[in-house]
C-alpha atoms as a PDB file:
ATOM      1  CA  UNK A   1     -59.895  38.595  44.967  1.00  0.00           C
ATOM      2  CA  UNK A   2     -60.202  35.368  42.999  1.00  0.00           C
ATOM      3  CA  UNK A   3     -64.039  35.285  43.848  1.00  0.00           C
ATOM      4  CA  UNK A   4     -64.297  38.383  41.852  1.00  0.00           C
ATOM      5  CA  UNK A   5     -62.210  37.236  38.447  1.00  0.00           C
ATOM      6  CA  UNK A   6     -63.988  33.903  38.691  1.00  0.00           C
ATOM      7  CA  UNK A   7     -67.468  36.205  38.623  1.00  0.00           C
ATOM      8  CA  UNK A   8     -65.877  38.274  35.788  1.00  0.00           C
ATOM      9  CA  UNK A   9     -64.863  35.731  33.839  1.00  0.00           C
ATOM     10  CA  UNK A  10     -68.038  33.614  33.942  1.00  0.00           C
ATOM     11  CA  UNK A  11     -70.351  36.439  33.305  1.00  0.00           C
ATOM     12  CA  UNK A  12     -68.458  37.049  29.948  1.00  0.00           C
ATOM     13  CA  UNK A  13     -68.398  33.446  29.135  1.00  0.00           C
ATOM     14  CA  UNK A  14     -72.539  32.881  29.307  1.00  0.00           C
ATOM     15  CA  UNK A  15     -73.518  36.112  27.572  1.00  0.00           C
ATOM     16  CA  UNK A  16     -72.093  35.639  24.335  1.00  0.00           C
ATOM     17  CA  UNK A  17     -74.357  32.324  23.760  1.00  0.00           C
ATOM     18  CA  UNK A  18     -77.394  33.996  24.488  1.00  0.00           C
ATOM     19  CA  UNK A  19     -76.786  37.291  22.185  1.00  0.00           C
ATOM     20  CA  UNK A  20     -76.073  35.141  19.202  1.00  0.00           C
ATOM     21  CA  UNK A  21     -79.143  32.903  19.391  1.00  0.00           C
ATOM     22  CA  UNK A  22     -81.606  35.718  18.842  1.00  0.00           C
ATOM     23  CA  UNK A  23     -80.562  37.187  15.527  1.00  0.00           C
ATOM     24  CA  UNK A  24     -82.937  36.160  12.871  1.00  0.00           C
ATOM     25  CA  UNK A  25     -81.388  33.870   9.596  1.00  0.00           C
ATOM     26  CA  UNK A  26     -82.769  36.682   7.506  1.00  0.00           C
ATOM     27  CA  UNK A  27     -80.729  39.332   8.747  1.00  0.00           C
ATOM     28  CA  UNK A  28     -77.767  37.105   8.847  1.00  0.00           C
ATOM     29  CA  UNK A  29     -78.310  36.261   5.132  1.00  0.00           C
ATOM     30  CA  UNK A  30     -78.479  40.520   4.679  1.00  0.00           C
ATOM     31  CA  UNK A  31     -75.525  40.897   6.284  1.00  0.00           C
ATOM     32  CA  UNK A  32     -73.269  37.909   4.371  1.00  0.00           C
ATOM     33  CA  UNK A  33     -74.200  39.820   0.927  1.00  0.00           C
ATOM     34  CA  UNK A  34     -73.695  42.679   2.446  1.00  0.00           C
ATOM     35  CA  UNK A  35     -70.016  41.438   3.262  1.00  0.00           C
ATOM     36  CA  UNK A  36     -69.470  39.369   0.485  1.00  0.00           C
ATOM     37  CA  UNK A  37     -70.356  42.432  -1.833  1.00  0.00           C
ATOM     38  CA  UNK A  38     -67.704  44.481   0.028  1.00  0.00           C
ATOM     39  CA  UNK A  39     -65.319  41.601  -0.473  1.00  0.00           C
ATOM     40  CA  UNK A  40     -65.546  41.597  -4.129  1.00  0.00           C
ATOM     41  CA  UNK A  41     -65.347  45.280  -4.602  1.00  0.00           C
ATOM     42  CA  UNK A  42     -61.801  45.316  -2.512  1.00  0.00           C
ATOM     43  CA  UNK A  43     -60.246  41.869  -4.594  1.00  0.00           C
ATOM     44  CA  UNK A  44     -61.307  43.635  -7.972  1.00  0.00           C
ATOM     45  CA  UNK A  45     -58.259  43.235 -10.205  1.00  0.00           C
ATOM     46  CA  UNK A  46     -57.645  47.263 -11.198  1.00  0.00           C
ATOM     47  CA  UNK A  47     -54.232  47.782  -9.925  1.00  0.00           C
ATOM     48  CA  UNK A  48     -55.055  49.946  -6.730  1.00  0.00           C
ATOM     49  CA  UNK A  49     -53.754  49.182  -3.632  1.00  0.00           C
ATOM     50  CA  UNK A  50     -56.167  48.049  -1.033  1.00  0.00           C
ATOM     51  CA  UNK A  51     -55.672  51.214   1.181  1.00  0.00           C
ATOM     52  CA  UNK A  52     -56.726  53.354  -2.128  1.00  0.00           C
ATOM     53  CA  UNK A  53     -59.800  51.255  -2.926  1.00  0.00           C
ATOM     54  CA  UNK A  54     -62.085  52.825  -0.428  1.00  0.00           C
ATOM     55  CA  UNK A  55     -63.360  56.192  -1.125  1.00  0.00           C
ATOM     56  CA  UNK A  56     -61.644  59.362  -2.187  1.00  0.00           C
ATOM     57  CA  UNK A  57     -60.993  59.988   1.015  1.00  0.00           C
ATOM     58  CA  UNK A  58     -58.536  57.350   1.500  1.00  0.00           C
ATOM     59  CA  UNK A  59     -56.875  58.886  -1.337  1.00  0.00           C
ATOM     60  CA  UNK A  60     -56.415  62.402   0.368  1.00  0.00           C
ATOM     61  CA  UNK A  61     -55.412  60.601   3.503  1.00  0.00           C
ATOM     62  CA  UNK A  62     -52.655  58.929   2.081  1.00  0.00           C
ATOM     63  CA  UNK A  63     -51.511  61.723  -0.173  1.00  0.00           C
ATOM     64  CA  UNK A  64     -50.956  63.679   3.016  1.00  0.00           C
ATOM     65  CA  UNK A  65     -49.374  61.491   4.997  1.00  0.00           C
ATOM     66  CA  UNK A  66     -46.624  61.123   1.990  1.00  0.00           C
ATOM     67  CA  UNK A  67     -46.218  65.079   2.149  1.00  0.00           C
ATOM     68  CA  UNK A  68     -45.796  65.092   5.637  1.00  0.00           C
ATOM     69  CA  UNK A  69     -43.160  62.225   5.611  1.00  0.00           C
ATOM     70  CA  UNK A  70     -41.217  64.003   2.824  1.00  0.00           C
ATOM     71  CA  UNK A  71     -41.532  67.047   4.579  1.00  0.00           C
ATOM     72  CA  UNK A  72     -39.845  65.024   7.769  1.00  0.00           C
ATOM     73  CA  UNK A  73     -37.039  63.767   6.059  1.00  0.00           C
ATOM     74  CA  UNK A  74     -36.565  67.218   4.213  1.00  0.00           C
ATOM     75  CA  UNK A  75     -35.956  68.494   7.890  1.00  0.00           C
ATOM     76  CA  UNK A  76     -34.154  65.379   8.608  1.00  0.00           C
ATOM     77  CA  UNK A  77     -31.813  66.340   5.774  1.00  0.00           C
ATOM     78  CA  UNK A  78     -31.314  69.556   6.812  1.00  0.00           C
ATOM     79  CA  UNK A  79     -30.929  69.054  10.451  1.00  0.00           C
ATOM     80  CA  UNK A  80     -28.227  66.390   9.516  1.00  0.00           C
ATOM     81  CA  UNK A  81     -26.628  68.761   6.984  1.00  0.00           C
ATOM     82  CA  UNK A  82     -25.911  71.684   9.404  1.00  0.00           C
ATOM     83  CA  UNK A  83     -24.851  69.274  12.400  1.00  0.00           C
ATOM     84  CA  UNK A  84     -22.218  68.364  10.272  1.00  0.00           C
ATOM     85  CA  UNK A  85     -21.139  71.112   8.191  1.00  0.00           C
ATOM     86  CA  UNK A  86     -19.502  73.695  10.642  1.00  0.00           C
ATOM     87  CA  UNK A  87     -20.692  77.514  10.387  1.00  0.00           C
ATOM     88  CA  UNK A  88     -18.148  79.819   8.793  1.00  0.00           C
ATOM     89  CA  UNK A  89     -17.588  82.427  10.784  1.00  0.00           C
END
């Protein structure tokens, strides 16, 4: 059994350094403006929140989940309001 982790473990530990030697500097100069130009269009100063800043989707998305959790505590609300208000009879 501790053959096999020490195999494991060693065969994860020598693959990385051989992946990362073969990219090309042009591709990882591509990739940093590619980042960096997603980086400055998230820290622009225009009063969104982060989660909003994405797409319009992201907007839908989180307009639906606030529906849904006002629609959970409306239930809450009501679940609470006849547990403790008895039935007249």
């Amino acid at each position: 059994m501790m053959n096999l982790s020490r195999a494991v473990v060693r065969s994860f530990a020598t693959t990385a350094g051989r992946r990362s030697a073969a990219v090309p500097k042009d591709q990882i100069e591509k990739g940093y403006f590619e980042i960096r130009k997603v980086q400055e269009h998230f820290q622009k100063k225009d009063g969104k929140p982060v989660f909003l800043k994405g797409s319009v989707v992201d907007n839908v998305l989180y307009r639906i989940t606030v529906a849904l959790s006002l629609v959970g505590i409306g239930g809450m609300g009501k679940l609470f309001y006849e547990l403790s208000v008895p039935k007249k009879e």
